[in-house]
PDB file of N, CA and C in Angstrom:
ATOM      1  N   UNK A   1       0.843  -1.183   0.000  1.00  0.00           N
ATOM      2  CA  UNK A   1       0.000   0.000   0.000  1.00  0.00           C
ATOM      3  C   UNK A   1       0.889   1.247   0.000  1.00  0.00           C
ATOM      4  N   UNK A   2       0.181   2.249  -0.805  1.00  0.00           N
ATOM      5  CA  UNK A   2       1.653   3.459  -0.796  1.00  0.00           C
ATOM      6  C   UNK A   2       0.965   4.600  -0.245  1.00  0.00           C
ATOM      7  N   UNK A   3       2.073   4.828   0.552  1.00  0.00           N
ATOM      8  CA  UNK A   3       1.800   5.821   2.148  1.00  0.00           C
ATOM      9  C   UNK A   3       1.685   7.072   1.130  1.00  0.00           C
ATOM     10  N   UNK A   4       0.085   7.711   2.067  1.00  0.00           N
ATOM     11  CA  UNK A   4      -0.316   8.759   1.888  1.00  0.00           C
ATOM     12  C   UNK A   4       0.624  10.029   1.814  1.00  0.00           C
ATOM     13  N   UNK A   5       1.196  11.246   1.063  1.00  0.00           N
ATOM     14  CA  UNK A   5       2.018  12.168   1.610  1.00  0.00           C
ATOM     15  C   UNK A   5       1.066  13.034   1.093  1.00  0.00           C
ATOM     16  N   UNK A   6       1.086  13.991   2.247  1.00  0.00           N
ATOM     17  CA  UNK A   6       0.281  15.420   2.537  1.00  0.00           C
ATOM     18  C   UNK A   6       0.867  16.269   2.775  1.00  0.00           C
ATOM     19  N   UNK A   7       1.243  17.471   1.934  1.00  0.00           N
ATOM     20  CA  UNK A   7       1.637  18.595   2.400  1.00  0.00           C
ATOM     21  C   UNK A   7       1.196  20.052   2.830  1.00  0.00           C
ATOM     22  N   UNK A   8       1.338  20.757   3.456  1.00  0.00           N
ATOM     23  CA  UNK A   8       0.743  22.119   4.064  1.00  0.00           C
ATOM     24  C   UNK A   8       1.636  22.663   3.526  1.00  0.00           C
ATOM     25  N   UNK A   9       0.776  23.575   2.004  1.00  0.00           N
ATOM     26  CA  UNK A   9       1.511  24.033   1.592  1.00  0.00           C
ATOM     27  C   UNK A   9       2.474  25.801   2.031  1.00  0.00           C
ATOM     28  N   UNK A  10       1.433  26.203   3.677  1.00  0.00           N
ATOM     29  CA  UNK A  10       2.085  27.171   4.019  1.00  0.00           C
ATOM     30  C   UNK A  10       3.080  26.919   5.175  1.00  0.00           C
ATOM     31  N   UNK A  11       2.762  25.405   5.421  1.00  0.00           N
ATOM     32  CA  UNK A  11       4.123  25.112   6.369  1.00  0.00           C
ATOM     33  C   UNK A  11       5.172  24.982   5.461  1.00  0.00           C
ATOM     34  N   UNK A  12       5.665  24.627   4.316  1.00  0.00           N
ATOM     35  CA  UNK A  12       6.440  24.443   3.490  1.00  0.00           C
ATOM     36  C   UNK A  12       7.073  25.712   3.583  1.00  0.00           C
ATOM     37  N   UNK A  13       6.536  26.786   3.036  1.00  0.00           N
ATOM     38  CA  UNK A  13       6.647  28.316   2.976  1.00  0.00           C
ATOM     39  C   UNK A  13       7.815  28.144   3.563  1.00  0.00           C
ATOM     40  N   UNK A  14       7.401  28.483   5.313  1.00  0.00           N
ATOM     41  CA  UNK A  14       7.852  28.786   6.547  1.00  0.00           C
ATOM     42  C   UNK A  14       9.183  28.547   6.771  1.00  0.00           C
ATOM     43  N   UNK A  15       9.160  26.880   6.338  1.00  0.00           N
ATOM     44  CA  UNK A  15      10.081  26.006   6.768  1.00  0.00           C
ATOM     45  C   UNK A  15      11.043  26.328   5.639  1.00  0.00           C
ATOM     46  N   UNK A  16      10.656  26.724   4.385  1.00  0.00           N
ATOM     47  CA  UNK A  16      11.618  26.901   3.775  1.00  0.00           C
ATOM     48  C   UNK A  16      12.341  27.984   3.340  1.00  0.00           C
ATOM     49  N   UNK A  17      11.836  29.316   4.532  1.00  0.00           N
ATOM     50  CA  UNK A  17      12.028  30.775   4.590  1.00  0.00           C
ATOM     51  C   UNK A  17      13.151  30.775   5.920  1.00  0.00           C
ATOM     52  N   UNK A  18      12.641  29.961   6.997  1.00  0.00           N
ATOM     53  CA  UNK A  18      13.235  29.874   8.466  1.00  0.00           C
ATOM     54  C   UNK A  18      14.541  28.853   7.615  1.00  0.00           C
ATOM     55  N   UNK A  19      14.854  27.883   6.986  1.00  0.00           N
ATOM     56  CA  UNK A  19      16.031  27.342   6.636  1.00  0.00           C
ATOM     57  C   UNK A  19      16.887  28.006   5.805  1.00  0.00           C
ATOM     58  N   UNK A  20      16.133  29.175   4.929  1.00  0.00           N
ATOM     59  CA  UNK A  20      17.171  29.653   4.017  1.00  0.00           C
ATOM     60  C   UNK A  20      17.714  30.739   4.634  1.00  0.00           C
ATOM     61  N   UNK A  21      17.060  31.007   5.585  1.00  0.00           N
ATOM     62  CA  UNK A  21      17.704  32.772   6.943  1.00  0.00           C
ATOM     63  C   UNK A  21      18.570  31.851   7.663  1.00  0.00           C
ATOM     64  N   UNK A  22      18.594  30.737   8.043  1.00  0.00           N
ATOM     65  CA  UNK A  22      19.413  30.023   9.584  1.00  0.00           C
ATOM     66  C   UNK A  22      20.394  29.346   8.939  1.00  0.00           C
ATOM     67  N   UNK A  23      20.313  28.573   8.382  1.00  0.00           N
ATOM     68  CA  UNK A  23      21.326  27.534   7.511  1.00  0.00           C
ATOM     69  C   UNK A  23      22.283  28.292   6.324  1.00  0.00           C
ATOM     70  N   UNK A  24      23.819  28.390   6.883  1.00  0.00           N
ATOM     71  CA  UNK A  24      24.666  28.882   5.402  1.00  0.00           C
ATOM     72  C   UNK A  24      24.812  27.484   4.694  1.00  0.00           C
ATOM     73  N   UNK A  25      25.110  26.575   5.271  1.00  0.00           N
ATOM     74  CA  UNK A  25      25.589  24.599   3.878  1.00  0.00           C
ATOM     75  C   UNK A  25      24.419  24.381   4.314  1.00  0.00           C
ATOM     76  N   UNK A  26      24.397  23.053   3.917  1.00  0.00           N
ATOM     77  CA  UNK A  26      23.882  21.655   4.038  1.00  0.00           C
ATOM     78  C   UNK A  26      22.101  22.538   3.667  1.00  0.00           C
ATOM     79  N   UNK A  27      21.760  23.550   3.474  1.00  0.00           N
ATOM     80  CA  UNK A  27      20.430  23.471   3.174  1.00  0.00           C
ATOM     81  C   UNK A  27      19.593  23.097   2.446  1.00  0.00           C
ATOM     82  N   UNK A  28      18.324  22.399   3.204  1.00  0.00           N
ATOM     83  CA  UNK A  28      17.410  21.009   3.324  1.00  0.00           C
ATOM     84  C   UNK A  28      15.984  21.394   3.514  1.00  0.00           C
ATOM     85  N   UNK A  29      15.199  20.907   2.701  1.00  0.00           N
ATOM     86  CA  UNK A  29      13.587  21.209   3.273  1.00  0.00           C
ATOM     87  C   UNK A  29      13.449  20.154   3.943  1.00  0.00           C
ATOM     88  N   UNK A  30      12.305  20.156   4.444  1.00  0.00           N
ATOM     89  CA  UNK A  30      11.976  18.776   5.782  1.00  0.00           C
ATOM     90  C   UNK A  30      11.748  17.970   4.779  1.00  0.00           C
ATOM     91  N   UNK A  31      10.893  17.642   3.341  1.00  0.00           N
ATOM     92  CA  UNK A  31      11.170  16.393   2.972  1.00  0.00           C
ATOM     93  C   UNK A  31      11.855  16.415   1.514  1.00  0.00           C
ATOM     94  N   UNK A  32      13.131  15.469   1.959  1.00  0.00           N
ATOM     95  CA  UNK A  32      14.127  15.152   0.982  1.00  0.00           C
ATOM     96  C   UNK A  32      13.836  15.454  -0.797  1.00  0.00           C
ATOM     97  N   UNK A  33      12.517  14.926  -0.891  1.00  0.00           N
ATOM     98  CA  UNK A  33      12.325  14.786  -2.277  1.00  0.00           C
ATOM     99  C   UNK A  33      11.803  16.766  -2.740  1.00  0.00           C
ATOM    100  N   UNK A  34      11.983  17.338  -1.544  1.00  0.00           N
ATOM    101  CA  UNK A  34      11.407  18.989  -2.283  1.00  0.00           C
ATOM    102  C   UNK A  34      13.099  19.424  -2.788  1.00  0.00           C
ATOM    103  N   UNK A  35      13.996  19.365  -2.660  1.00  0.00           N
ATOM    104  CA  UNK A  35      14.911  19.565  -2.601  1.00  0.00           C
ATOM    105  C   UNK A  35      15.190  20.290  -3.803  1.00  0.00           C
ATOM    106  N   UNK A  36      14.362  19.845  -5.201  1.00  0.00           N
ATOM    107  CA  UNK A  36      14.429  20.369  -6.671  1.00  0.00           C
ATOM    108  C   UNK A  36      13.280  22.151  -6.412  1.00  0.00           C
ATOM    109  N   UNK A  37      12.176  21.914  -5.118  1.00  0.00           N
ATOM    110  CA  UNK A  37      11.691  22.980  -5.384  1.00  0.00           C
ATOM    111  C   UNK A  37      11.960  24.835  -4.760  1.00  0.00           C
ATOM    112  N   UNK A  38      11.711  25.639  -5.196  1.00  0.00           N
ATOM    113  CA  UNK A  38      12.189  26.648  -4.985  1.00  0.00           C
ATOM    114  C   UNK A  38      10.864  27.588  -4.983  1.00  0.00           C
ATOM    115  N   UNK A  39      10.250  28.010  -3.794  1.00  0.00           N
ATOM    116  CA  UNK A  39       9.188  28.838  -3.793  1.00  0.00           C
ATOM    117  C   UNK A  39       8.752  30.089  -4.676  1.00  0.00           C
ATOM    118  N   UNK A  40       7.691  30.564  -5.220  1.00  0.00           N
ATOM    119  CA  UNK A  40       8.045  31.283  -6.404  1.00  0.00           C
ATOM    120  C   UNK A  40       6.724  32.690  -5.069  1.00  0.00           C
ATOM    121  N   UNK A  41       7.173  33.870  -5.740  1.00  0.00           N
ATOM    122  CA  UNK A  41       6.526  34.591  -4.790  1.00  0.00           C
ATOM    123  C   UNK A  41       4.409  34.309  -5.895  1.00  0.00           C
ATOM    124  N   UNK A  42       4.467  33.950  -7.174  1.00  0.00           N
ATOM    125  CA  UNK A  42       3.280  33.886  -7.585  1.00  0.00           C
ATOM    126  C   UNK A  42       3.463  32.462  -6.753  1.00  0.00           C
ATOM    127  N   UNK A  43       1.946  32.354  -5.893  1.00  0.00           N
ATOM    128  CA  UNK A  43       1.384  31.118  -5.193  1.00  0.00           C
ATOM    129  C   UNK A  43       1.137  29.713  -6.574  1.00  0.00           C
ATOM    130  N   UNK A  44       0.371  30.795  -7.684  1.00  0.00           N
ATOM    131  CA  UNK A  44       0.515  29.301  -8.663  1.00  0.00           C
ATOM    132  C   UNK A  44       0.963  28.979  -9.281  1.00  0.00           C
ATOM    133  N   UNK A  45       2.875  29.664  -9.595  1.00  0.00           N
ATOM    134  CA  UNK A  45       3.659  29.299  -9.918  1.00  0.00           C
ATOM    135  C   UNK A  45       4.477  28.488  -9.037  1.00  0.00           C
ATOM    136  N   UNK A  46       4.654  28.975  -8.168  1.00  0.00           N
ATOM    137  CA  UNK A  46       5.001  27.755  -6.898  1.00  0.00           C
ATOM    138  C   UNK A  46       3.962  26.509  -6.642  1.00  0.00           C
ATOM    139  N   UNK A  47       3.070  26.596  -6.475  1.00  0.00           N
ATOM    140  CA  UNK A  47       2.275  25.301  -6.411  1.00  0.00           C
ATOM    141  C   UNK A  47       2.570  24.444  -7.450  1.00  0.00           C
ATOM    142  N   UNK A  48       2.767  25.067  -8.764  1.00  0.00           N
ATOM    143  CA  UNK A  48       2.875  23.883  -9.586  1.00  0.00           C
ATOM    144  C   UNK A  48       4.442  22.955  -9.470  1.00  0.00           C
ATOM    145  N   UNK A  49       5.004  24.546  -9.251  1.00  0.00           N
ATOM    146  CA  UNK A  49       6.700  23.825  -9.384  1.00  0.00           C
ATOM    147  C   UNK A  49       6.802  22.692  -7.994  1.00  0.00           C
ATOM    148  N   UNK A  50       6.145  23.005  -6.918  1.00  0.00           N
ATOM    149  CA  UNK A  50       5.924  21.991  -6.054  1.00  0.00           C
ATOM    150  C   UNK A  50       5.633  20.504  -6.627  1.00  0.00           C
ATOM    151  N   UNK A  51       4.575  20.972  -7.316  1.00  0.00           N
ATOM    152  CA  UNK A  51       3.945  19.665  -7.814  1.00  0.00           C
ATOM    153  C   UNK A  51       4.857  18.543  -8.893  1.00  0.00           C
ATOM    154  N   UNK A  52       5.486  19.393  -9.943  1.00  0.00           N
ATOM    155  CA  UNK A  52       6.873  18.677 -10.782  1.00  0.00           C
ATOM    156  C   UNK A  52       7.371  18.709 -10.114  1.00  0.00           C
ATOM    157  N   UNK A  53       8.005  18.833  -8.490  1.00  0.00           N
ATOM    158  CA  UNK A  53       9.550  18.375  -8.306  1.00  0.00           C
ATOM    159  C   UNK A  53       9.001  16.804  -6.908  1.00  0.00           C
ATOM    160  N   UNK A  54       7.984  17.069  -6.677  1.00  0.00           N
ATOM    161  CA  UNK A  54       7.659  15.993  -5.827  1.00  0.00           C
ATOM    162  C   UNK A  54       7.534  14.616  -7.205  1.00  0.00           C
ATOM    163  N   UNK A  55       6.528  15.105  -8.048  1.00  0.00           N
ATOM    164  CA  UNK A  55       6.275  13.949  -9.381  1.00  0.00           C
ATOM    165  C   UNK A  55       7.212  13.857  -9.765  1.00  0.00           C
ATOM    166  N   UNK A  56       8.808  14.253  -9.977  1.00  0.00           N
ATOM    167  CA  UNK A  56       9.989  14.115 -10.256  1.00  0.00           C
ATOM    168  C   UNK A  56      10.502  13.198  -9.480  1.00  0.00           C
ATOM    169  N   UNK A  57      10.351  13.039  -8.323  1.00  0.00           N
ATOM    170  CA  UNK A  57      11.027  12.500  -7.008  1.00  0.00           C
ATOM    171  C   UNK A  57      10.581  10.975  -7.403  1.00  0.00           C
ATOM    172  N   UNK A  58       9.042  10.572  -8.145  1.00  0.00           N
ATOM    173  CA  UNK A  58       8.339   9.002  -8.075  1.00  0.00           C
ATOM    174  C   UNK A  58       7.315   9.323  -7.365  1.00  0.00           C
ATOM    175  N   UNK A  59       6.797  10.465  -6.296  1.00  0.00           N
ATOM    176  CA  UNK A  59       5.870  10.167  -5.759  1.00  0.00           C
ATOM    177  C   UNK A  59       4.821  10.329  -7.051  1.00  0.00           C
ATOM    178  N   UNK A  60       4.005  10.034  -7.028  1.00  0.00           N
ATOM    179  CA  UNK A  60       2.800  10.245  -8.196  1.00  0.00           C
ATOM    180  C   UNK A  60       1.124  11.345  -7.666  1.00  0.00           C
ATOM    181  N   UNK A  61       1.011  10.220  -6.712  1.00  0.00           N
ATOM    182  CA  UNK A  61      -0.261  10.519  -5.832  1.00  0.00           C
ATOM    183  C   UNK A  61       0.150  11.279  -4.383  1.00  0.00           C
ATOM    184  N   UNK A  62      -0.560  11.851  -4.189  1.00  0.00           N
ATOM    185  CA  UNK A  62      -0.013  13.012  -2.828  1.00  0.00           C
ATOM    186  C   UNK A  62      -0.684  14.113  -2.956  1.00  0.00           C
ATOM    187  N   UNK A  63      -1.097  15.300  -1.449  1.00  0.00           N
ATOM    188  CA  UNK A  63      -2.008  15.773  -1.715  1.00  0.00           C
ATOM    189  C   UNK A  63      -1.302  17.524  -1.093  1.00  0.00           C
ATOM    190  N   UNK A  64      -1.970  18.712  -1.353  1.00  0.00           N
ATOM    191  CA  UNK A  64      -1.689  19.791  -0.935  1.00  0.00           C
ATOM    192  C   UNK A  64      -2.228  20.305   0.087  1.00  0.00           C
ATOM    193  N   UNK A  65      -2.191  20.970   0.999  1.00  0.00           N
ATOM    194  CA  UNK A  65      -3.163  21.563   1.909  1.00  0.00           C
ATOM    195  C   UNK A  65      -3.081  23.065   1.588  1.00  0.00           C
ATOM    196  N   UNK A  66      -4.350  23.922   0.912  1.00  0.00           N
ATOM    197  CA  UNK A  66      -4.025  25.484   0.914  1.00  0.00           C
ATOM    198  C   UNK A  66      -4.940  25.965   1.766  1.00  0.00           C
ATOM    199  N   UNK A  67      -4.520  26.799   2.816  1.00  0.00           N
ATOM    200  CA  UNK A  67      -5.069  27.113   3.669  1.00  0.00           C
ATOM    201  C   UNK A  67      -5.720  28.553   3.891  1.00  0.00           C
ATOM    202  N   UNK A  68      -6.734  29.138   4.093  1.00  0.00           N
ATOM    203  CA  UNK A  68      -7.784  30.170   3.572  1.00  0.00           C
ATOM    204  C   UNK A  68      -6.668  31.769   3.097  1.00  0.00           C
ATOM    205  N   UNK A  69      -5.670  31.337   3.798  1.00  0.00           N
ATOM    206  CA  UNK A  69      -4.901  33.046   3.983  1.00  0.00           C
ATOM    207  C   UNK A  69      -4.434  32.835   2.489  1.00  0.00           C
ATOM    208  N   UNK A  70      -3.985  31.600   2.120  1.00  0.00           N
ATOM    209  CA  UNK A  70      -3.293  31.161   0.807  1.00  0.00           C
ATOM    210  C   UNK A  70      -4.094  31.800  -0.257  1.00  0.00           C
ATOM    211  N   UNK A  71      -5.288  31.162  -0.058  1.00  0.00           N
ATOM    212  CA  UNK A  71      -6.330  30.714  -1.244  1.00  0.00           C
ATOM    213  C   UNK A  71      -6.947  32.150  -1.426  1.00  0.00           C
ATOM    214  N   UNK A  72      -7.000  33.270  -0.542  1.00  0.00           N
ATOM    215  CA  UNK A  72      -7.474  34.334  -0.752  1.00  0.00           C
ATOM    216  C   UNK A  72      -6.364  35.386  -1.887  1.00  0.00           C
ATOM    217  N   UNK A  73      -4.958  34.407  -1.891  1.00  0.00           N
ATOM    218  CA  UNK A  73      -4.275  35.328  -2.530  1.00  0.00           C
ATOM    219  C   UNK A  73      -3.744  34.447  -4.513  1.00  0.00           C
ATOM    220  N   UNK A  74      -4.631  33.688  -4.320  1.00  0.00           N
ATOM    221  CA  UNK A  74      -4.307  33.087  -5.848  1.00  0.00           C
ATOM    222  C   UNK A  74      -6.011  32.819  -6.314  1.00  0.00           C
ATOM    223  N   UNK A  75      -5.880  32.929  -7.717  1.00  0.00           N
ATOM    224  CA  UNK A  75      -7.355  32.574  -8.700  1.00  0.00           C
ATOM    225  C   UNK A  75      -7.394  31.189  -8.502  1.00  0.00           C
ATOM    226  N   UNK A  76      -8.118  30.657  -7.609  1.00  0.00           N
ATOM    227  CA  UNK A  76      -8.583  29.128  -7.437  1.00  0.00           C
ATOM    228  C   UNK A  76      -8.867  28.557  -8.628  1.00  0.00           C
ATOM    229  N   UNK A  77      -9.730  29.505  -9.404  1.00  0.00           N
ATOM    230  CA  UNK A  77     -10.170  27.952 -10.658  1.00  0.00           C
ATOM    231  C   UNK A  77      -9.065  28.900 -11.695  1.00  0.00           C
ATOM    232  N   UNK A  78      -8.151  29.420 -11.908  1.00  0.00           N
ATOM    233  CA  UNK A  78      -7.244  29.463 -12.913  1.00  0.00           C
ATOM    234  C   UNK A  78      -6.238  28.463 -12.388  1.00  0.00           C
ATOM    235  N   UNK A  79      -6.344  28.240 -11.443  1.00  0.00           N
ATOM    236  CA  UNK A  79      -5.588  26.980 -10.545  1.00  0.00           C
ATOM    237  C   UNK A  79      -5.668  25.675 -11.170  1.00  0.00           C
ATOM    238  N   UNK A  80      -7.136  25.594 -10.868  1.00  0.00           N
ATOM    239  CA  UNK A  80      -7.316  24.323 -11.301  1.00  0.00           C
ATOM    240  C   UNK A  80      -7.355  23.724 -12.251  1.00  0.00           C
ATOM    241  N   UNK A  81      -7.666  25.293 -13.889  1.00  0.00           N
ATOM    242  CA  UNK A  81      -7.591  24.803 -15.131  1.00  0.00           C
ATOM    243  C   UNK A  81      -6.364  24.360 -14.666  1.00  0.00           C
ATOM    244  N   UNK A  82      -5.580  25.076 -14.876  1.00  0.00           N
ATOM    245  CA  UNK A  82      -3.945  24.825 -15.333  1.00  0.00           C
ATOM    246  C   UNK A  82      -3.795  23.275 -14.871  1.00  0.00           C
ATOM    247  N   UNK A  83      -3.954  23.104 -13.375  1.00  0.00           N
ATOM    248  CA  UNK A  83      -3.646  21.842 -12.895  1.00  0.00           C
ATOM    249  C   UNK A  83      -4.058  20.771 -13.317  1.00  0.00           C
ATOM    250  N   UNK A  84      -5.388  20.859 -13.846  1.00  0.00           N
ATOM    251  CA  UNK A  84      -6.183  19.802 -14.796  1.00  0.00           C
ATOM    252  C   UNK A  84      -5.734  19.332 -15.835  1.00  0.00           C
ATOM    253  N   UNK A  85      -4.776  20.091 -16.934  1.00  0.00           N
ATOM    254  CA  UNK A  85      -4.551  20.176 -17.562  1.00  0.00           C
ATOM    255  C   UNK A  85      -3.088  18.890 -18.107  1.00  0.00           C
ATOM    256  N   UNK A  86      -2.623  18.282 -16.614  1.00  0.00           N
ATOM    257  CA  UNK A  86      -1.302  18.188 -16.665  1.00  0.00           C
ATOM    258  C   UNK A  86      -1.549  16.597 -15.971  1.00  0.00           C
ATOM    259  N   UNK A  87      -2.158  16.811 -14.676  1.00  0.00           N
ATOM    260  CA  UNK A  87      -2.671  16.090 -13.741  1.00  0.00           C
ATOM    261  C   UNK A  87      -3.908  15.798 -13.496  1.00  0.00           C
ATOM    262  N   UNK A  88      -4.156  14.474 -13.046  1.00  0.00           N
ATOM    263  CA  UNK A  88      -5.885  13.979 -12.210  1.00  0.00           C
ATOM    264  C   UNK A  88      -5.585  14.645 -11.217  1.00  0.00           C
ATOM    265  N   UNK A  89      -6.949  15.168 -10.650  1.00  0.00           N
ATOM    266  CA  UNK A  89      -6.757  16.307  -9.239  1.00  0.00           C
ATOM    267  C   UNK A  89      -8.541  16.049  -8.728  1.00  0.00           C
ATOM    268  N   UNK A  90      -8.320  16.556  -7.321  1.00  0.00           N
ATOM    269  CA  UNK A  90      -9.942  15.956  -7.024  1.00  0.00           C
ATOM    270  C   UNK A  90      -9.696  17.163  -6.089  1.00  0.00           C
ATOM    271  N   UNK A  91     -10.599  17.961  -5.706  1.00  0.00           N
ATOM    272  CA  UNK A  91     -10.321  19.162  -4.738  1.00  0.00           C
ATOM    273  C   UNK A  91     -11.599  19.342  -3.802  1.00  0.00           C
ATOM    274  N   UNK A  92     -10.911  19.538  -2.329  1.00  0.00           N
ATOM    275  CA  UNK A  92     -12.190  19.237  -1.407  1.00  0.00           C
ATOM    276  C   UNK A  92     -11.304  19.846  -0.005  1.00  0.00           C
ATOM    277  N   UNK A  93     -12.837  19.948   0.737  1.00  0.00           N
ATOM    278  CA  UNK A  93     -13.052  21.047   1.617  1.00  0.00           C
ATOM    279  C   UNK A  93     -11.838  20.387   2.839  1.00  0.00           C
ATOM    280  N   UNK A  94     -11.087  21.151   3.424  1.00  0.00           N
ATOM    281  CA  UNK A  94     -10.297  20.475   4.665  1.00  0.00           C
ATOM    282  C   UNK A  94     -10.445  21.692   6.229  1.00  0.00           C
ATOM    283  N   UNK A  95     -10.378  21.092   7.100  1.00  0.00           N
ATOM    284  CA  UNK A  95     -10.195  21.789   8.019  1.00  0.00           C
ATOM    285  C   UNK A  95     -10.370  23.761   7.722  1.00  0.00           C
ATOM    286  N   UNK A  96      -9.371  24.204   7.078  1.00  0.00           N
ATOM    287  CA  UNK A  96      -8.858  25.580   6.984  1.00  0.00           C
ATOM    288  C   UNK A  96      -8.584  26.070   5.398  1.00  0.00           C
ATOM    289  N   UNK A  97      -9.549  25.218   4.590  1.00  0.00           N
ATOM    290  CA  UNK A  97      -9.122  25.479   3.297  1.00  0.00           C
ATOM    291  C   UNK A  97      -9.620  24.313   2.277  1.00  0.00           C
ATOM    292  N   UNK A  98      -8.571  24.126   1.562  1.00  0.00           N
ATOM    293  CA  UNK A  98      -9.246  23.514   0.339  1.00  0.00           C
ATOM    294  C   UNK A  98      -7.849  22.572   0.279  1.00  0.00           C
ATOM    295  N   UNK A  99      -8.158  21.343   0.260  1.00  0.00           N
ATOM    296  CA  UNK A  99      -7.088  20.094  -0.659  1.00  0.00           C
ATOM    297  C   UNK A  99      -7.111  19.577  -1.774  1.00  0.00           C
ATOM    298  N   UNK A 100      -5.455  19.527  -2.698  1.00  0.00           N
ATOM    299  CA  UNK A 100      -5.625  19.414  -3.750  1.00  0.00           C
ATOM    300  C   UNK A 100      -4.871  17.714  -3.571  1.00  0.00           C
ATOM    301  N   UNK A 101      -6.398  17.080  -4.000  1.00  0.00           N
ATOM    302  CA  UNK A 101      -5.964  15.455  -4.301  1.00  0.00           C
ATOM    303  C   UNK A 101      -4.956  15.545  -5.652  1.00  0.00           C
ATOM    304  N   UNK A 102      -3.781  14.907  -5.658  1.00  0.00           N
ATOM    305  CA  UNK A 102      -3.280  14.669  -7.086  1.00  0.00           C
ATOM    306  C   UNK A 102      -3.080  13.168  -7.140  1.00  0.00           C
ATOM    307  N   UNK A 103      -3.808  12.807  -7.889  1.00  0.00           N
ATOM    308  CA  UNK A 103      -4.395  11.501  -8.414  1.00  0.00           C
ATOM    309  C   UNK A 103      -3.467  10.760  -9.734  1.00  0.00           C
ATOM    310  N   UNK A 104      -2.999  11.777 -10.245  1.00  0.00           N
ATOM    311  CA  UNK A 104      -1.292  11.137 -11.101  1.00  0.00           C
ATOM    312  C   UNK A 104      -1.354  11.925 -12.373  1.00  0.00           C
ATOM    313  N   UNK A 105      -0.502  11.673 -13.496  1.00  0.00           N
ATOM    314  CA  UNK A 105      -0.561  12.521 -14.240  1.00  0.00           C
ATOM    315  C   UNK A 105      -1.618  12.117 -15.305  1.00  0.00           C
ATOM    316  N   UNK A 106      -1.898  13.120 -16.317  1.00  0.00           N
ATOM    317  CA  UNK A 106      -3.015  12.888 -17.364  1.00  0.00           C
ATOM    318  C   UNK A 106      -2.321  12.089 -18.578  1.00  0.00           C
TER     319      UNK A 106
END
């Protein structure tokens, strides 16, 4: 069975704002396989590049968490064309926002 991976995509942010101020070498996001990604200040240019460098890594299936502060600052359904476009995606209500199922590529 292949383990669920879920990411918050504004803990990512954080974690990868607080590592690039603290850390001069060895800098690392918390999971190994982001390592190709590089936050873009457009939210849905970064979301996607998120999305190719994890599907780069082998994961296929795996999901996003955008959380309301996020989602107020990007066009949700220009989002989702684009994302549709590339990827299966299933999108649904979570806690503090909206999750983007990615279901594998098209």
């Amino acid at each position: 069975m292949e383990k669920k991976v879920k990411f918050n995509y504004e803990d990512l942010l954080t974690d990868y704002d607080h590592s690039i101020e603290n850390k001069l070498r060895g800098f690392r996001q918390t999971f190994e396989m982001l390592d190709l990604w590089v936050p873009d200040e457009d939210h849905e240019k970064s979301i996607l590049n998120l999305i190719e460098s994890v599907q780069i890594s082998g994961i296929q299936k795996f999901s996003i968490i955008l959380n309301n502060n996020i989602l107020a600052k990007i066009d949700s359904e220009a989002l989702h064309k684009t994302l549709s476009s590339f990827v299966n995606l299933e999108i649904v209500d979570s806690d503090n926002g909206k999750e983007i199922k990615i279901l594998g590529i098209v």
